[in-house]
PDB file of N, CA and C in Angstrom:
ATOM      1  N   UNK A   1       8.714   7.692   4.325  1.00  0.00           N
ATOM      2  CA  UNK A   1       8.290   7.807   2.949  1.00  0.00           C
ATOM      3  C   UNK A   1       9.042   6.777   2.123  1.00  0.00           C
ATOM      4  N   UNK A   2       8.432   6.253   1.162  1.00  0.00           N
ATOM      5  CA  UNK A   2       8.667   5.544   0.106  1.00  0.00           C
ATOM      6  C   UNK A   2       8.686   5.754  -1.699  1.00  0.00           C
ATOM      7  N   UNK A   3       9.480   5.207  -2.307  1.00  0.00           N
ATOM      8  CA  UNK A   3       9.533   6.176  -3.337  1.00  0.00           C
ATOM      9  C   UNK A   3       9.788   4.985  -4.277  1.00  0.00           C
ATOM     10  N   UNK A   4       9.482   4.584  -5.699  1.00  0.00           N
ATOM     11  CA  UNK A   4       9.878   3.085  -6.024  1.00  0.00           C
ATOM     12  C   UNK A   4       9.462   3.732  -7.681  1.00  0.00           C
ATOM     13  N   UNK A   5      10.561   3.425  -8.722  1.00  0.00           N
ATOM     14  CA  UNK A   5       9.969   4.202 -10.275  1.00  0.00           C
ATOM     15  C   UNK A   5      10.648   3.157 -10.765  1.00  0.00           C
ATOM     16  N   UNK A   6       9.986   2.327 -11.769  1.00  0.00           N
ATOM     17  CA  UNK A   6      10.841   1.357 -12.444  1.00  0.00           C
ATOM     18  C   UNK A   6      10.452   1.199 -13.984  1.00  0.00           C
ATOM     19  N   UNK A   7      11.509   0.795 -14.851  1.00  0.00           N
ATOM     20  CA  UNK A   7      10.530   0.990 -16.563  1.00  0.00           C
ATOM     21  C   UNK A   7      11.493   0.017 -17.153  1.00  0.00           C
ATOM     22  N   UNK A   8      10.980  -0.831 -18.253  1.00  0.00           N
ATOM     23  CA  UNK A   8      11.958  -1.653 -19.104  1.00  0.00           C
ATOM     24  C   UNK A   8      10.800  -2.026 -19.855  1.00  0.00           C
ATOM     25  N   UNK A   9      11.325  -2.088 -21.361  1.00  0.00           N
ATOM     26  CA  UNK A   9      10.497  -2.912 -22.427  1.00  0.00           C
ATOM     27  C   UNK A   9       9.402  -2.711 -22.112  1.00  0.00           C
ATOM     28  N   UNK A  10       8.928  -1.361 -22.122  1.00  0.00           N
ATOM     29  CA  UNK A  10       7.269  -1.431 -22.093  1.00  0.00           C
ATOM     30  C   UNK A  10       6.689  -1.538 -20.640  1.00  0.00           C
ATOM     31  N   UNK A  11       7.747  -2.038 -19.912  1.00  0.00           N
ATOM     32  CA  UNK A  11       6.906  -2.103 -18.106  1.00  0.00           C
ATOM     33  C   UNK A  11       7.312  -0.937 -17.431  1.00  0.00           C
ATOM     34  N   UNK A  12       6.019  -0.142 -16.908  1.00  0.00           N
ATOM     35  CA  UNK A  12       6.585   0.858 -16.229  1.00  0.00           C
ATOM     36  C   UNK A  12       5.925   0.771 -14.390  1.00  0.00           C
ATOM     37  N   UNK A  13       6.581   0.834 -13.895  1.00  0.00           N
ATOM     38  CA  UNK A  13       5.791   0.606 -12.271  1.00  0.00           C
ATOM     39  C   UNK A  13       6.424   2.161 -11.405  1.00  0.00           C
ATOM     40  N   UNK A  14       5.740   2.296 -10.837  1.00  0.00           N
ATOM     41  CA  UNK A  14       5.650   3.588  -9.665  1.00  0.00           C
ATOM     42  C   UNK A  14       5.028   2.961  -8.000  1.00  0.00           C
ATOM     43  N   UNK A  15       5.391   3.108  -7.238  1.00  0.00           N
ATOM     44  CA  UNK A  15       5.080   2.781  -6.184  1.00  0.00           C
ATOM     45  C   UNK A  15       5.181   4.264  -5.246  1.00  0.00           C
ATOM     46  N   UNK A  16       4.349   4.460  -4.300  1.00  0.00           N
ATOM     47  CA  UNK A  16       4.861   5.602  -3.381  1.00  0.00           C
ATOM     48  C   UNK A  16       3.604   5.779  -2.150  1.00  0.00           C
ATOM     49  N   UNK A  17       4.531   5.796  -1.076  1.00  0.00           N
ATOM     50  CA  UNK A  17       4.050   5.803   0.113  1.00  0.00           C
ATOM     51  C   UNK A  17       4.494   6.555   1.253  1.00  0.00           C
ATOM     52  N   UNK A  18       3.889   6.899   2.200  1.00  0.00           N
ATOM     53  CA  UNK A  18       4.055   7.394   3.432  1.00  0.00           C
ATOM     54  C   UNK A  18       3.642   6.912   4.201  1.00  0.00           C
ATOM     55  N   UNK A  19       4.211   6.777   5.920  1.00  0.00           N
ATOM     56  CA  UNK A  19       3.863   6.627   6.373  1.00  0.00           C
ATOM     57  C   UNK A  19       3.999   7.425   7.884  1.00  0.00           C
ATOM     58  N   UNK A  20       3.270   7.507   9.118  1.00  0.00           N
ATOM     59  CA  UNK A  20       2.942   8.472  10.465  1.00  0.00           C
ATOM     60  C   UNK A  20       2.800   7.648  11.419  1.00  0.00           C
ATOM     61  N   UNK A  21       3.234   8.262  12.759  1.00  0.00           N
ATOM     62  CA  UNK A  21       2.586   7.386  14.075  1.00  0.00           C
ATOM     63  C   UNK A  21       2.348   8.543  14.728  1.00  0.00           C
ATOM     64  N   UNK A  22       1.413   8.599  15.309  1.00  0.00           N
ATOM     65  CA  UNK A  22       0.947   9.835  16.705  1.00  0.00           C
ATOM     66  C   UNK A  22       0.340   9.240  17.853  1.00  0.00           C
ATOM     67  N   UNK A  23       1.440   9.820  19.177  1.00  0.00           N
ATOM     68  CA  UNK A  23       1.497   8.876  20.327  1.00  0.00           C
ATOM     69  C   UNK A  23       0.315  10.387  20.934  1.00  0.00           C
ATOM     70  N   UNK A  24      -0.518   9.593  21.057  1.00  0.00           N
ATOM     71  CA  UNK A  24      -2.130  10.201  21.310  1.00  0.00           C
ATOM     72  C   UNK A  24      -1.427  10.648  22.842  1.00  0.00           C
ATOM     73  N   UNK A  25      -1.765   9.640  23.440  1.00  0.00           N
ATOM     74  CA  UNK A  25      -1.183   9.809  24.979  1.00  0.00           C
ATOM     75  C   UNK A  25      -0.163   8.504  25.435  1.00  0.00           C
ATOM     76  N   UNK A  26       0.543   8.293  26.627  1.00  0.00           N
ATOM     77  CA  UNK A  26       1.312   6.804  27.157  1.00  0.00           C
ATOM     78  C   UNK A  26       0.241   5.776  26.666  1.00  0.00           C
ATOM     79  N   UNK A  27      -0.859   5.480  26.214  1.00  0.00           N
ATOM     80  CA  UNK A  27      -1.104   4.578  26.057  1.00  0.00           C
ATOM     81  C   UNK A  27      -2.125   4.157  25.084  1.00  0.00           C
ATOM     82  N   UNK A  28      -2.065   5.475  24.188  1.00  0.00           N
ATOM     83  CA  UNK A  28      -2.473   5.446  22.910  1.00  0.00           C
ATOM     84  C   UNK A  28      -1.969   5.179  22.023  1.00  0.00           C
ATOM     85  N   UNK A  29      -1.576   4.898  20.509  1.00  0.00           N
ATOM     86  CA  UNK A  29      -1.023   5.596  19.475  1.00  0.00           C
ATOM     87  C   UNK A  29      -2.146   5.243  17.863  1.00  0.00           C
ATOM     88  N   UNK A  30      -1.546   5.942  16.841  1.00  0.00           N
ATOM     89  CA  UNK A  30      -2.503   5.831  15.743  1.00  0.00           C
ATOM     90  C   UNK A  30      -1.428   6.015  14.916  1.00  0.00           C
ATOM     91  N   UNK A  31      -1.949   4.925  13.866  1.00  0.00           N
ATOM     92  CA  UNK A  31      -0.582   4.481  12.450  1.00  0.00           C
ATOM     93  C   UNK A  31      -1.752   4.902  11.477  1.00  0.00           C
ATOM     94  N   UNK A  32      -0.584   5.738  10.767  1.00  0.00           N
ATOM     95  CA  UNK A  32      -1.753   5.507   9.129  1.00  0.00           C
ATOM     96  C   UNK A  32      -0.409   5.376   8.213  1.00  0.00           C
ATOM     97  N   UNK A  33      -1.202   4.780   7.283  1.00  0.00           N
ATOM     98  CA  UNK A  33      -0.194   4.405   5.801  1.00  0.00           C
ATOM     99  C   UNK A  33      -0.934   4.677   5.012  1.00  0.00           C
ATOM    100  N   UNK A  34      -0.145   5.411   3.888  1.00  0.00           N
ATOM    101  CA  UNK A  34      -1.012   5.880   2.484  1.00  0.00           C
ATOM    102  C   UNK A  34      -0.293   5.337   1.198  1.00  0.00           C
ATOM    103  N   UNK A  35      -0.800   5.153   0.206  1.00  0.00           N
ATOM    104  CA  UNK A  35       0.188   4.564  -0.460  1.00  0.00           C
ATOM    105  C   UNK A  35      -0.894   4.900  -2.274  1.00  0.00           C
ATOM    106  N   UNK A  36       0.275   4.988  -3.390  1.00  0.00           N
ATOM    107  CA  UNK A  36      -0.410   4.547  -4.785  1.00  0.00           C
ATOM    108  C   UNK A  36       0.271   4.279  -5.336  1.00  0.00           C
ATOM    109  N   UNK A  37       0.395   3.991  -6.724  1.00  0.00           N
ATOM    110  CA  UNK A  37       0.661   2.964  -7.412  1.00  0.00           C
ATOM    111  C   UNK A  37       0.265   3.237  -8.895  1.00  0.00           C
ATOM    112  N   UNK A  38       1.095   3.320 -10.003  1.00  0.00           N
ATOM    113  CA  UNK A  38       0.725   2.981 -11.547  1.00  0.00           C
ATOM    114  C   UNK A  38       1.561   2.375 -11.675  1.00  0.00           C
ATOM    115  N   UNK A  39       0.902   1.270 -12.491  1.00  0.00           N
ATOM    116  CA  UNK A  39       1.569   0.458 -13.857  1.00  0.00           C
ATOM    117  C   UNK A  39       1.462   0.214 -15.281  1.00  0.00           C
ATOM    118  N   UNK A  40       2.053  -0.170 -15.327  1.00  0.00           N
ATOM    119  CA  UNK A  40       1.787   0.269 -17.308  1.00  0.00           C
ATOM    120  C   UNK A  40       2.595  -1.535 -17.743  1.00  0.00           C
ATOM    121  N   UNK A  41       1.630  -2.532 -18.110  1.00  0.00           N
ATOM    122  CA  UNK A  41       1.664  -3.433 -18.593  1.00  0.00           C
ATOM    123  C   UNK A  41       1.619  -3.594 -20.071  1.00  0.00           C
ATOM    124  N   UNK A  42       2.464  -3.991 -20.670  1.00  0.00           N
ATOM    125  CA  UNK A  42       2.992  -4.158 -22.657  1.00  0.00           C
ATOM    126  C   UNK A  42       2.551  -5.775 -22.295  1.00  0.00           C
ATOM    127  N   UNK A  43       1.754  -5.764 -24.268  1.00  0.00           N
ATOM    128  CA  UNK A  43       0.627  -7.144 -24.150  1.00  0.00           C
ATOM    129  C   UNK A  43       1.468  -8.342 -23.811  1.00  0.00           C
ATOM    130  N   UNK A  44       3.005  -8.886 -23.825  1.00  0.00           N
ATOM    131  CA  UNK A  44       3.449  -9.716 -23.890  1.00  0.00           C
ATOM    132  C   UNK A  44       3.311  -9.905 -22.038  1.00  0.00           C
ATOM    133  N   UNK A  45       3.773  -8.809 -21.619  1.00  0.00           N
ATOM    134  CA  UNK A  45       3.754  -9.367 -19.813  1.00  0.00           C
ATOM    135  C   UNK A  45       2.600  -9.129 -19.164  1.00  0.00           C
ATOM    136  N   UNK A  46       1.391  -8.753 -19.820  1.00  0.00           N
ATOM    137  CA  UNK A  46       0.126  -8.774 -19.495  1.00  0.00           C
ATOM    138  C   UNK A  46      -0.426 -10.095 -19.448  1.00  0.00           C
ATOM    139  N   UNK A  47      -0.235 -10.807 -21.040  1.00  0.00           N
ATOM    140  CA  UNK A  47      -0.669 -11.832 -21.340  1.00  0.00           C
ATOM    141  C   UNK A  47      -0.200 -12.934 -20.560  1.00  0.00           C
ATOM    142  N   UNK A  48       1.087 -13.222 -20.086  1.00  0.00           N
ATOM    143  CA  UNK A  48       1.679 -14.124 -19.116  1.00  0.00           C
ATOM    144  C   UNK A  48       1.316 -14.031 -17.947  1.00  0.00           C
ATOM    145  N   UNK A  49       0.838 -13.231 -17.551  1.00  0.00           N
ATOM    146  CA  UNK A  49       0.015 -13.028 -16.046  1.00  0.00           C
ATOM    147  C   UNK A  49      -1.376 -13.131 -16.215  1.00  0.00           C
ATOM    148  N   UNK A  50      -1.891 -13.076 -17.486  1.00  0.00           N
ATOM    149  CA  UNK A  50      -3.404 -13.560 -17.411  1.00  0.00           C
ATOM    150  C   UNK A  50      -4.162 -12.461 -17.249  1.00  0.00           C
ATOM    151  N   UNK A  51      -3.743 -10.725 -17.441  1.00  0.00           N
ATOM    152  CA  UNK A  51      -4.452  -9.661 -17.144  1.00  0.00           C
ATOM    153  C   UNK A  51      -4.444  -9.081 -18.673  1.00  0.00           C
ATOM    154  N   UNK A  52      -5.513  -7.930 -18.543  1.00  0.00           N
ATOM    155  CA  UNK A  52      -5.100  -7.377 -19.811  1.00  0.00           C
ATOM    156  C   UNK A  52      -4.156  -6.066 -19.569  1.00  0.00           C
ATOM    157  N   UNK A  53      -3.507  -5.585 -21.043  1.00  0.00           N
ATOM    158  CA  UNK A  53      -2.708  -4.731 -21.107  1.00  0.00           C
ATOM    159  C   UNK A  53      -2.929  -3.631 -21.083  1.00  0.00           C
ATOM    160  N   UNK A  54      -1.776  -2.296 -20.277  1.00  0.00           N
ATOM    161  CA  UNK A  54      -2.513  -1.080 -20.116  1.00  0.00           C
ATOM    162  C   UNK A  54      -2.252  -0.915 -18.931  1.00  0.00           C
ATOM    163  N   UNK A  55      -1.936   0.603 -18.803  1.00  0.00           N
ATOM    164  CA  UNK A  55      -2.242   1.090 -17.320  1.00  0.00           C
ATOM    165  C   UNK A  55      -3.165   1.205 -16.240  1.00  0.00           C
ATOM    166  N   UNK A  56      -2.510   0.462 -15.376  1.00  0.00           N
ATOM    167  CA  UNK A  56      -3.539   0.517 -13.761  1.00  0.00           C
ATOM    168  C   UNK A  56      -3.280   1.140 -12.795  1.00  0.00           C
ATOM    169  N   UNK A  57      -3.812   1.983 -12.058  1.00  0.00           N
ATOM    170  CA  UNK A  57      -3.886   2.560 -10.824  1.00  0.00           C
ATOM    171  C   UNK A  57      -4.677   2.571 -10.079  1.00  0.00           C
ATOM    172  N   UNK A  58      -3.985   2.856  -8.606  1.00  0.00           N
ATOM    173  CA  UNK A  58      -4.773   2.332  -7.404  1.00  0.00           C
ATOM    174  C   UNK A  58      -4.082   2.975  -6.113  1.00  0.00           C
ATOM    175  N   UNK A  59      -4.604   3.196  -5.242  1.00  0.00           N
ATOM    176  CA  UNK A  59      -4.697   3.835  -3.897  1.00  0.00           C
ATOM    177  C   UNK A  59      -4.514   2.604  -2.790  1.00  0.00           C
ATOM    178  N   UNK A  60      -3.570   3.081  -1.733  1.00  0.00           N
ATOM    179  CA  UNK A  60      -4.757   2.232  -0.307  1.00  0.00           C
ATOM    180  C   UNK A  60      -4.068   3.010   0.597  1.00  0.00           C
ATOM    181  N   UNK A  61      -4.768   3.064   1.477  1.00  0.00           N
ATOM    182  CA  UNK A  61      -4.997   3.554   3.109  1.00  0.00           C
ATOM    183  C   UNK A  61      -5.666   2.378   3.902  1.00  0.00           C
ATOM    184  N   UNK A  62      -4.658   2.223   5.274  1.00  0.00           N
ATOM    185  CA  UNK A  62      -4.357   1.843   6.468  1.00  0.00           C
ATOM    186  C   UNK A  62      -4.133   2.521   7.958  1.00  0.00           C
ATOM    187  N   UNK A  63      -5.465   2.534   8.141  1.00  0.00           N
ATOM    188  CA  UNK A  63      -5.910   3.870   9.762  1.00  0.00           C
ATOM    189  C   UNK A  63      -5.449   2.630  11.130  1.00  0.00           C
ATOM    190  N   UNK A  64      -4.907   2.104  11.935  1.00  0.00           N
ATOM    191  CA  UNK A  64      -4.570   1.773  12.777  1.00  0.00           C
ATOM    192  C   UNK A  64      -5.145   2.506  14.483  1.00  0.00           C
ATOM    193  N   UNK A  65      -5.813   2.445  15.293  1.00  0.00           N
ATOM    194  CA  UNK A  65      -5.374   3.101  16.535  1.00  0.00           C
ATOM    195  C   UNK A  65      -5.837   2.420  17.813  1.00  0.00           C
ATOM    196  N   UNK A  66      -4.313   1.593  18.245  1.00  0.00           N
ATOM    197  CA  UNK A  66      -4.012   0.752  19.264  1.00  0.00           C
ATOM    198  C   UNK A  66      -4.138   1.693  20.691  1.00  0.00           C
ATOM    199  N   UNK A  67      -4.754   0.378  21.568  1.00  0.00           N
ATOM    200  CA  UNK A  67      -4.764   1.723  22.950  1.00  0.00           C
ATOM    201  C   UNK A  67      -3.912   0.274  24.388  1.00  0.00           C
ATOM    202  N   UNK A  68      -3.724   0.272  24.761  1.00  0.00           N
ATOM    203  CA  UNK A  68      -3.061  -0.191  26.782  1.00  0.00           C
ATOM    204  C   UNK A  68      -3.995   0.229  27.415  1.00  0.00           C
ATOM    205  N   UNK A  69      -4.460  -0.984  28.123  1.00  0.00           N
ATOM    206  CA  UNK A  69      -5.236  -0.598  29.374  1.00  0.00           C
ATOM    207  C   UNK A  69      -4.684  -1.462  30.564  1.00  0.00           C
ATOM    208  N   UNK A  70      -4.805  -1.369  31.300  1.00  0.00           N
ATOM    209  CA  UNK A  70      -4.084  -2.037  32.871  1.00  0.00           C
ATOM    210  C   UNK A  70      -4.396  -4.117  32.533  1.00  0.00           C
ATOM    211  N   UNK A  71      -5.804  -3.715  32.196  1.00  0.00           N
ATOM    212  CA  UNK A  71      -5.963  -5.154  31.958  1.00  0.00           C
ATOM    213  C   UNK A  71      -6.341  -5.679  30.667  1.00  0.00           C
ATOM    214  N   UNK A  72      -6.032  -5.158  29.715  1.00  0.00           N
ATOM    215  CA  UNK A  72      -6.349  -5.342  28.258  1.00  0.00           C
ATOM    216  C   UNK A  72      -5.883  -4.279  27.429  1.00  0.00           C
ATOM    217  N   UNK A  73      -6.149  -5.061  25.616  1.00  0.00           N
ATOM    218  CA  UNK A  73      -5.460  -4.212  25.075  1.00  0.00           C
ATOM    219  C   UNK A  73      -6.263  -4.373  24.235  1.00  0.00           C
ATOM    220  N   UNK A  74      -6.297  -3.203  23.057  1.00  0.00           N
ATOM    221  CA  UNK A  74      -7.416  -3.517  21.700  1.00  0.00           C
ATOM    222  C   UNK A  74      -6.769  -2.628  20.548  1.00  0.00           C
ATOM    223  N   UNK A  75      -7.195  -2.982  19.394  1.00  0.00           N
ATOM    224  CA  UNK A  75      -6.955  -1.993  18.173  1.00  0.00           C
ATOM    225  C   UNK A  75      -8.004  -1.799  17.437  1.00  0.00           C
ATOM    226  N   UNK A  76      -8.278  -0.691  16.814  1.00  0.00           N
ATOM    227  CA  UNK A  76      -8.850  -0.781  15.441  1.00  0.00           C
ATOM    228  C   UNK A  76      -8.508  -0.746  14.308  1.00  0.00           C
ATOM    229  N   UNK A  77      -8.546  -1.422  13.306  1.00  0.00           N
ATOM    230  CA  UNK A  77      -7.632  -1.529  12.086  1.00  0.00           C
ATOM    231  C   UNK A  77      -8.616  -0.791  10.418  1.00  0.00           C
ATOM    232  N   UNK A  78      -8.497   0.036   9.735  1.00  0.00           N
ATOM    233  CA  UNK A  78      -9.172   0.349   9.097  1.00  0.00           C
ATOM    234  C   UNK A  78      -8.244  -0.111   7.936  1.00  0.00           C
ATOM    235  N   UNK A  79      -8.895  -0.897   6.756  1.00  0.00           N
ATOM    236  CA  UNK A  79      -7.955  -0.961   5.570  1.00  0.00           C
ATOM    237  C   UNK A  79      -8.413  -0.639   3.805  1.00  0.00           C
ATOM    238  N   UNK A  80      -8.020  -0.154   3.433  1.00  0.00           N
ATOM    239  CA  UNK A  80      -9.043   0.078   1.297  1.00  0.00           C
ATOM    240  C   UNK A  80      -7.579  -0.355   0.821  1.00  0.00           C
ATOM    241  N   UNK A  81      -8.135  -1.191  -0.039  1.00  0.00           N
ATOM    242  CA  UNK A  81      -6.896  -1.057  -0.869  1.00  0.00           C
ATOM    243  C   UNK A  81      -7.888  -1.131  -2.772  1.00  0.00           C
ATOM    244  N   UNK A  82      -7.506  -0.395  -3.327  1.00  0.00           N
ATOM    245  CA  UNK A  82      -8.168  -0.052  -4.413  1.00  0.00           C
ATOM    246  C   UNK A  82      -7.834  -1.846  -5.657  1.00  0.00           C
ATOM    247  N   UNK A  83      -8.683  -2.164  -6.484  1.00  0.00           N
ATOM    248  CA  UNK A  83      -8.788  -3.254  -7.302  1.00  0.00           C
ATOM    249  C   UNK A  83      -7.017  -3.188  -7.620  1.00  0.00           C
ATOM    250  N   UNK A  84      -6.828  -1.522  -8.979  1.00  0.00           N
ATOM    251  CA  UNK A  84      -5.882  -1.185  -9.176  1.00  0.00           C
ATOM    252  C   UNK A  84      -4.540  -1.360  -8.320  1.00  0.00           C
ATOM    253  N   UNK A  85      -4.691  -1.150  -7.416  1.00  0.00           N
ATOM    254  CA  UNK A  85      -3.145  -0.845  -6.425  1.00  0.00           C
ATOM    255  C   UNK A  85      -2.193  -1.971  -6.952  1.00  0.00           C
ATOM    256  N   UNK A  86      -1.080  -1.878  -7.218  1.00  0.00           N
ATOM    257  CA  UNK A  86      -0.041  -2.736  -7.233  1.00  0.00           C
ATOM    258  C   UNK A  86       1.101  -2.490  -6.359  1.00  0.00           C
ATOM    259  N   UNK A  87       1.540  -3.514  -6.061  1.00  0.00           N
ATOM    260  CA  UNK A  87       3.266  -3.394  -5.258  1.00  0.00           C
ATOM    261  C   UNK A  87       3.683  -4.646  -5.389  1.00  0.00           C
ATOM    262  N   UNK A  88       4.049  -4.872  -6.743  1.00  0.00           N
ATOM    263  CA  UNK A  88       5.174  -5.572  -7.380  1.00  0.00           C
ATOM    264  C   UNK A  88       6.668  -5.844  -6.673  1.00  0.00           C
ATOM    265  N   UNK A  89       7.031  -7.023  -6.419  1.00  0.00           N
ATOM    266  CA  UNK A  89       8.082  -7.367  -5.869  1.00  0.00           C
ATOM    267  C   UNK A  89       7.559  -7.190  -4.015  1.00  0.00           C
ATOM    268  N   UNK A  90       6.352  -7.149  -3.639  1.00  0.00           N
ATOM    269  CA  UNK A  90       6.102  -6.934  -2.186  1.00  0.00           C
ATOM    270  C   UNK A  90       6.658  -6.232  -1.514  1.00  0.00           C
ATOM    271  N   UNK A  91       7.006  -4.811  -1.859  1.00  0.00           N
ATOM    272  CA  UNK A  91       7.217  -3.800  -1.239  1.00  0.00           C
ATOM    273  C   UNK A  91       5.726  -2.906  -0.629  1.00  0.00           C
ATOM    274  N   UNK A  92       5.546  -3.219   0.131  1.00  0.00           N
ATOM    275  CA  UNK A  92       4.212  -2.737   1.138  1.00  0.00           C
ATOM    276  C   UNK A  92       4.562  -2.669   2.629  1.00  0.00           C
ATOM    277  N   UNK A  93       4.213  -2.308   3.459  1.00  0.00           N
ATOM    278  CA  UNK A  93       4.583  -2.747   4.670  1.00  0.00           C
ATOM    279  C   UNK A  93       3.078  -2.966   5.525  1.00  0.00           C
ATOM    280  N   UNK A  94       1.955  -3.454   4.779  1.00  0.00           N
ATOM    281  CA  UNK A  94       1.205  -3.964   4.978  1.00  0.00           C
ATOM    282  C   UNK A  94       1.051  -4.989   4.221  1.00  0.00           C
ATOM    283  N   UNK A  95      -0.230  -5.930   4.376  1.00  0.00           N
ATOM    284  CA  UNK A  95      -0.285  -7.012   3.690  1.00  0.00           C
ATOM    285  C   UNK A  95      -1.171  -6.235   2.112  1.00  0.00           C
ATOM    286  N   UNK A  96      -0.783  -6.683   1.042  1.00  0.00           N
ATOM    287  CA  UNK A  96      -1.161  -5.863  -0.041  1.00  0.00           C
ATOM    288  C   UNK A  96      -2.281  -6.869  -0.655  1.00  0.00           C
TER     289      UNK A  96
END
């Protein structure tokens, strides 16, 4: 789990995530990551980034489930990440 609350001059950011692995069988397993996110942008650091001001929120989920086979290997990767989602300073442990 992940936990991230930050506020100054009007900027407020929240980050929060979990994450699971379940070893199906020796040569299964399945990752999921869940994760959301508010921010609260004041017009001066809105405007310098080129967005407008105001709170955004956003979701994402990351379904993973890798398998071993004698002669090959495969995954499936499922990914959403919502318009909203932020993770400021690249705290994700996916690609955001």
């Amino acid at each position: 789990m992940f936990a991230s609350d930050r506020s100054g001059s009007g900027y407020d950011s929240g980050l929060y995530s979990a994450d699971g692995q379940w070893q199906v069988d020796p040569s299964d397993v399945v990752t999921a990551v869940l994760g959301s996110s508010t921010a609260t942008y004041p017009f001066v650091v809105a405007n310098a980034f080129g967005f407008f001001p105001g709170t955004v929120k956003g979701s994402l989920w990351n379904l993973v489930y890798a398998g071993t086979r004698r002669r090959y290997n495969f995954a499936v990767d499922l990914l959403h990440v919502d318009p909203g989602f932020r993770a400021d300073r690249g705290i994700c442990r996916i690609s955001c």
